[in-house]
Protein backbone atom coordinates (compact mmCIF):
# COMPACT_ATOMS: atom_id res chain seq x y z
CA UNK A 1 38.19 13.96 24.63
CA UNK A 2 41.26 16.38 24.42
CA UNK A 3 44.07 15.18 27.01
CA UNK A 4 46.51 17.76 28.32
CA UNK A 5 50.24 17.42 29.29
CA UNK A 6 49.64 15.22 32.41
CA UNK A 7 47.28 12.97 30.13
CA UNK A 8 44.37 14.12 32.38
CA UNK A 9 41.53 14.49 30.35
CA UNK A 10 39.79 17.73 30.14
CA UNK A 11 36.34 16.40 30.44
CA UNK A 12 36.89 15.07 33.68
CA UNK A 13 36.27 18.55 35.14
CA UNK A 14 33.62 19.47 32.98
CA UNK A 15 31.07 16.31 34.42
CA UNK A 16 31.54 16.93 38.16
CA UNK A 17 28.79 18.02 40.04
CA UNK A 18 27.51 18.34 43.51
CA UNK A 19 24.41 16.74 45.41
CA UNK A 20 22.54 17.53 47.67
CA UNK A 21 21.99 21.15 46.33
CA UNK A 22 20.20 22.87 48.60
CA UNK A 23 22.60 20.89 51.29
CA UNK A 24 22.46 21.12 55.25
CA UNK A 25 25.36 19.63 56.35
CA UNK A 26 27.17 18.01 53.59
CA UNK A 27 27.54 17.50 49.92
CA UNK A 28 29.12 15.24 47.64
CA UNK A 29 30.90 15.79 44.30
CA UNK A 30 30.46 13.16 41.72
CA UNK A 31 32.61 12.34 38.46
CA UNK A 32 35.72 13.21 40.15
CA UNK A 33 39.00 11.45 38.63
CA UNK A 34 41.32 9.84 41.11
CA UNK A 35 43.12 12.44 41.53
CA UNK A 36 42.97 14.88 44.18
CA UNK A 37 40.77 17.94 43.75
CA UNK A 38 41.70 20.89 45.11
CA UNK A 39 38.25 23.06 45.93
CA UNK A 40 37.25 26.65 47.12
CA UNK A 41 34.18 27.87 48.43
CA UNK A 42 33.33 31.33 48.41
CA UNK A 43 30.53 33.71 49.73
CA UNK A 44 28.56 35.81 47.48
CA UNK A 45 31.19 38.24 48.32
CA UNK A 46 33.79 36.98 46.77
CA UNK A 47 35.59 35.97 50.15
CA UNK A 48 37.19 31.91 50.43
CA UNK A 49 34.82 30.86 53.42
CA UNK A 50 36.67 27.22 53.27
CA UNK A 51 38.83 25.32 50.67
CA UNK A 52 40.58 22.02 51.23
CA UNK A 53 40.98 18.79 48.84
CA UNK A 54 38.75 16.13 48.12
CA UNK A 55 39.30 12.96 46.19
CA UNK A 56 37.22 10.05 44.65
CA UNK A 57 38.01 7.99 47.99
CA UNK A 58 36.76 10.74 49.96
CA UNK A 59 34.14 13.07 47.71
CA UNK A 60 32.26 14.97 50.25
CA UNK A 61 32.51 18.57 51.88
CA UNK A 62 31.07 19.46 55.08
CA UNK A 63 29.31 22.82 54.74
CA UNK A 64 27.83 22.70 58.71
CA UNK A 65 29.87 25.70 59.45
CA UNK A 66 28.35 27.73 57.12
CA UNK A 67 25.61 30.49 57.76
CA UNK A 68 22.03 29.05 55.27
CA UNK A 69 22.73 31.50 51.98
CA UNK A 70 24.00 31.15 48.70
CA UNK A 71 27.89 29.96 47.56
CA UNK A 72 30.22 29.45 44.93
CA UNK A 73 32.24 26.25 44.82
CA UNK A 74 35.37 26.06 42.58
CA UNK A 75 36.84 23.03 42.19
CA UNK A 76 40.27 22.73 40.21
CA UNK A 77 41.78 20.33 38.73
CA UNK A 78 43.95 21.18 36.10
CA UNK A 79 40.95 23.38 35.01
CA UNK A 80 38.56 25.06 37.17
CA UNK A 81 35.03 24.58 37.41
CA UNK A 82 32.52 26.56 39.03
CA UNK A 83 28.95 25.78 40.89
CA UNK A 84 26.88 27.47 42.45
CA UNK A 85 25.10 25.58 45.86
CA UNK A 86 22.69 27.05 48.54
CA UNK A 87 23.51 26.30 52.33
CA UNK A 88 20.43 25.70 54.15
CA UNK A 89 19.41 25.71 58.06
């Protein structure tokens, strides 16, 4: 595994995922570091609907605000990831 400048490992990023997906009121990210994770979550538009931090201690996102369709989550950490989820009813 390739480490950058903060001796973060690149990897870290790569492995995280989210579950439930389809999700109704939450969902949780797994294989996040200890550090905190800054995330974004955007419509099929393009527009930031929510973003916030999340953390090993505290891995989940609420997603009860938004309307049932289909998102974009990008989670950054030194990298950025991206995920595709599907807000449901």
């Amino acid at each position: 595994m390739a480490e950058d400048l903060t001796g973060i490992q690149e990897t870290q990023l790569n492995s995280v995922s989210v579950y439930p997906n389809p999700a109704e009121d939450n969902f949780y990210l797994t294989n996040l570091s200890t550090y905190r994770v800054e995330y974004r979550i955007m419509d099929v538009g393009g527009r930031v609907v929510k973003k916030g931090a999340v953390s090993q201690a505290s891995n989940y996102i609420s997603v009860s605000s938004l309307s049932p369709g289909v998102y974009v989550l990008l989670v950054a950490e030194n990298h950025h990831k991206t995920i595709r989820f599907i807000k449901e009813e």
